[in-house]
C-alpha atoms as a PDB file:
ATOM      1  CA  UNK A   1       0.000   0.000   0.000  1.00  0.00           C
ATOM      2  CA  UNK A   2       1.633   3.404  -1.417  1.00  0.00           C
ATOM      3  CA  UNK A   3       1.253   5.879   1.808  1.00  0.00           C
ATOM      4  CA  UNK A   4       2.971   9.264   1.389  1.00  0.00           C
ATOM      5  CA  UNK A   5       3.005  11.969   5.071  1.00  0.00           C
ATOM      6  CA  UNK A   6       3.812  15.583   4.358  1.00  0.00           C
ATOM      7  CA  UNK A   7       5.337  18.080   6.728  1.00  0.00           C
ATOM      8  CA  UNK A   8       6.526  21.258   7.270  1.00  0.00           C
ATOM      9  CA  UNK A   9       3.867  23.978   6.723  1.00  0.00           C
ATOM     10  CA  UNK A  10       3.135  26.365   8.705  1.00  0.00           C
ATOM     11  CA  UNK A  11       1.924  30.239   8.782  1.00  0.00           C
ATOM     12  CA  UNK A  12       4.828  32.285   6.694  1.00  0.00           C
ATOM     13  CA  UNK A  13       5.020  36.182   5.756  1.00  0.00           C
ATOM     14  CA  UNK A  14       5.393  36.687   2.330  1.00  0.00           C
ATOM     15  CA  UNK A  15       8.623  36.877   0.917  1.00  0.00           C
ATOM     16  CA  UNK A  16       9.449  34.150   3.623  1.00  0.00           C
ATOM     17  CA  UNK A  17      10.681  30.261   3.330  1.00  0.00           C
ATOM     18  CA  UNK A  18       9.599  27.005   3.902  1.00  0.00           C
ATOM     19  CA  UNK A  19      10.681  23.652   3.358  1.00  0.00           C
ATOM     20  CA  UNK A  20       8.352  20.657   2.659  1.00  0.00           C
ATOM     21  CA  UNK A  21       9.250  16.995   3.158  1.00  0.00           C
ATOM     22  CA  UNK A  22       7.445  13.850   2.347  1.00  0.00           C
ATOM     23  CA  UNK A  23       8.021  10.230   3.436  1.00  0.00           C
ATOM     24  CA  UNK A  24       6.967   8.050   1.829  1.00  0.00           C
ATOM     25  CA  UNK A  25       5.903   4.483   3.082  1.00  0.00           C
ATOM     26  CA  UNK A  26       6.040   0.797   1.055  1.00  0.00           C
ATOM     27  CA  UNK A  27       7.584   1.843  -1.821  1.00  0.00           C
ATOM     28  CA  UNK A  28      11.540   4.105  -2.986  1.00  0.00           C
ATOM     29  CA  UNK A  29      11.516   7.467  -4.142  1.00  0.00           C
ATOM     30  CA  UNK A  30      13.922   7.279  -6.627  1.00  0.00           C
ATOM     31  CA  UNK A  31      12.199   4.561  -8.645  1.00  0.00           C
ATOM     32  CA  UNK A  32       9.333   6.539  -9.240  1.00  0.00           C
ATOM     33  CA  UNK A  33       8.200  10.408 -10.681  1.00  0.00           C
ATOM     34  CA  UNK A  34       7.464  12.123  -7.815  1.00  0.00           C
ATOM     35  CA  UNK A  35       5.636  15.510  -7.960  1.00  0.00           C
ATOM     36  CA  UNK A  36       3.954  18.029  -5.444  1.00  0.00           C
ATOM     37  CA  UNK A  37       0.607  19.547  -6.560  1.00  0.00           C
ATOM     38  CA  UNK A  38      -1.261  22.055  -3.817  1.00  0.00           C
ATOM     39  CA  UNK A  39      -5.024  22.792  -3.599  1.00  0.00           C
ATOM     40  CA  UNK A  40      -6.418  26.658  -2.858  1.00  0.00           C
ATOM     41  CA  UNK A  41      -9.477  26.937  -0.939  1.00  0.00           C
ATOM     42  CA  UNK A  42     -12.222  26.880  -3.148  1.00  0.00           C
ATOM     43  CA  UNK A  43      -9.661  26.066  -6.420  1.00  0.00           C
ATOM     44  CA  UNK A  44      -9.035  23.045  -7.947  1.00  0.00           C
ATOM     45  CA  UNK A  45      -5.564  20.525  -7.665  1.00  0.00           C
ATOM     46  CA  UNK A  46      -2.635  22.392  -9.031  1.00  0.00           C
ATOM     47  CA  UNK A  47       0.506  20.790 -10.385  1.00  0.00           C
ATOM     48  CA  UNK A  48       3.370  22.366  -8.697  1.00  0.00           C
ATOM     49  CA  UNK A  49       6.657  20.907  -9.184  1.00  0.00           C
ATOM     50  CA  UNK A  50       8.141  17.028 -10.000  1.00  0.00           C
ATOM     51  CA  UNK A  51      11.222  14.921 -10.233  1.00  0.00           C
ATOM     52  CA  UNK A  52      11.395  12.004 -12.754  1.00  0.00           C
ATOM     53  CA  UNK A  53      12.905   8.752 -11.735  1.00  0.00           C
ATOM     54  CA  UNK A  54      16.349  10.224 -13.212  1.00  0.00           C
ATOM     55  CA  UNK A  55      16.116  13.535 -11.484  1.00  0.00           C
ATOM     56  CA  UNK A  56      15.019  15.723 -13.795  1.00  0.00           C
ATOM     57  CA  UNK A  57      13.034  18.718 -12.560  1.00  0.00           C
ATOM     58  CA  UNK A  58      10.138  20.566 -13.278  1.00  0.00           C
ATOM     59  CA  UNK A  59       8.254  23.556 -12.516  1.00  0.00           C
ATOM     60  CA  UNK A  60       4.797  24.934 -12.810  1.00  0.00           C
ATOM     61  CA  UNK A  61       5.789  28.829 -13.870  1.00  0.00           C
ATOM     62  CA  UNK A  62       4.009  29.839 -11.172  1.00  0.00           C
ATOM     63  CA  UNK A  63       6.451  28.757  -8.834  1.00  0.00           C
ATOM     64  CA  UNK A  64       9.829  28.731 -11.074  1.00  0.00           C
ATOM     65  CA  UNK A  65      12.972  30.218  -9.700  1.00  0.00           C
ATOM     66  CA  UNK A  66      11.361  30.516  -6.401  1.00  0.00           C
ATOM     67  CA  UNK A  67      10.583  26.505  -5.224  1.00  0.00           C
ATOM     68  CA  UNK A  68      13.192  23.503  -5.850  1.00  0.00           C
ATOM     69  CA  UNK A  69      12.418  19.857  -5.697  1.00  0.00           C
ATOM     70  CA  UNK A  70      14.463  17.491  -4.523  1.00  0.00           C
ATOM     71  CA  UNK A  71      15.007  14.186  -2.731  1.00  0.00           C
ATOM     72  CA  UNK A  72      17.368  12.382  -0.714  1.00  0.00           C
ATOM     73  CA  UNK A  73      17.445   9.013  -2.221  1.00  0.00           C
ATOM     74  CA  UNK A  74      19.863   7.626   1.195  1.00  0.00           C
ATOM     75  CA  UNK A  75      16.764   9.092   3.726  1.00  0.00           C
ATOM     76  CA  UNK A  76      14.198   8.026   0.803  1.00  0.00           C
ATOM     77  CA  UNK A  77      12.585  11.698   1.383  1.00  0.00           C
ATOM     78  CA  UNK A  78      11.047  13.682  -1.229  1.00  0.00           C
ATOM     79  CA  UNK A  79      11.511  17.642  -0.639  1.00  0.00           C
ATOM     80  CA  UNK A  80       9.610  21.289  -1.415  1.00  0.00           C
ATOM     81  CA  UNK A  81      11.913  24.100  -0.521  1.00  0.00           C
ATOM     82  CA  UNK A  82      10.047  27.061  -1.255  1.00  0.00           C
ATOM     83  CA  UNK A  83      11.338  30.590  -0.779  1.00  0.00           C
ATOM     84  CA  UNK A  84      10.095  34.625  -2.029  1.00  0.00           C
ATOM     85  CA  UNK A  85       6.548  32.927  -1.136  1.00  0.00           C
ATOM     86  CA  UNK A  86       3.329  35.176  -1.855  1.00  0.00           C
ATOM     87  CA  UNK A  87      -0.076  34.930  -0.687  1.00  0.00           C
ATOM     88  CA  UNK A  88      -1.241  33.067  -3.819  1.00  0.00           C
ATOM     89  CA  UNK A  89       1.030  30.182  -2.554  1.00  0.00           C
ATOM     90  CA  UNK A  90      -1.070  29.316  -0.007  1.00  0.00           C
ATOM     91  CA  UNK A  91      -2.902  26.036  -0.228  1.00  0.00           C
ATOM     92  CA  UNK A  92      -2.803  22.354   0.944  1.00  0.00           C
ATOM     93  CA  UNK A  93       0.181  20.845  -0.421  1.00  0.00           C
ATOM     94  CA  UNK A  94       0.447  17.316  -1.209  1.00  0.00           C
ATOM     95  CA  UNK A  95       3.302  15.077  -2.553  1.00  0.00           C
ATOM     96  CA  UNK A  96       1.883  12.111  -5.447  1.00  0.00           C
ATOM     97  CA  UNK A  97       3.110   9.795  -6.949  1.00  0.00           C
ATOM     98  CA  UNK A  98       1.105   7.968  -9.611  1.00  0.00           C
ATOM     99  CA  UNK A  99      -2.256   9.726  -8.975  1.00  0.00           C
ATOM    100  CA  UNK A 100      -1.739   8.997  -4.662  1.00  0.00           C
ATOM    101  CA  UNK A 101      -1.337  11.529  -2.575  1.00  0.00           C
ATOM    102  CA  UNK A 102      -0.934  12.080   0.913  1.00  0.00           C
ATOM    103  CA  UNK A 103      -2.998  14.275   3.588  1.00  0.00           C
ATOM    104  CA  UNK A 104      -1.258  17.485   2.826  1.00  0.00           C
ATOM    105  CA  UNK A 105       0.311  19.927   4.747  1.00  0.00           C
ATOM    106  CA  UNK A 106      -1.382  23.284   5.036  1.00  0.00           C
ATOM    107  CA  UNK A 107       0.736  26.377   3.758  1.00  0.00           C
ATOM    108  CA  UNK A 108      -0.146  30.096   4.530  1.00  0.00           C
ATOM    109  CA  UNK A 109       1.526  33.061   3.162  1.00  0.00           C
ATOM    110  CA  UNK A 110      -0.125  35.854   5.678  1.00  0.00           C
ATOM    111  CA  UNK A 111       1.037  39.151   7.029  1.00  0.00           C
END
């Protein structure tokens, strides 16, 4: 069973960081694409970032030059370090792999 846990939001000012991880459980990171995708309140699931199998990245231009995926194929973590974040990056964010995704962490770019 593919189970993936998110962590590390939190309540940020804008132009602030944060870094999101994701373990993930039953299966290795680096086998698969990985992506993160976030959800707005009242918006639909956005495709934010992803790493293929070979570690090539990807970025939704929303988001480029300001967020970096990565993972850390020895911890088997998958990463979201996010930085110059606005208020319209706010949302749930969930790692997926595959179509599954996780709970989410919640992310809020307030002043």
């Amino acid at each position: 069973e593919v189970q993936l846990v998110e962590s590390g939001g939190g309540l940020v000012q804008p132009g602030g960081s944060l870094r999101l991880s994701c373990a993930p459980f039953g299966f290795t990171i680096n086998r698969y694409d990985m992506s993160w995708v976030r959800q707005a309140p009242g918006k639909g699931l956005e495709w934010v970032s992803g790493i293929s199998r070979g570690g090539l990245t990807s970025y939704a231009d929303s988001v480029k030059g300001r967020f970096a995926i990565s993972r850390d194929n020895a911890k088997n973590m998958l990463y979201l370090q996010m930085s110059s974040l606005k208020t319209e990056d706010s949302a749930v964010y969930y790692c997926a792999k595959d179509g599954s995704r996780g709970q989410g962490t919640q992310v809020t770019v307030s002043s």
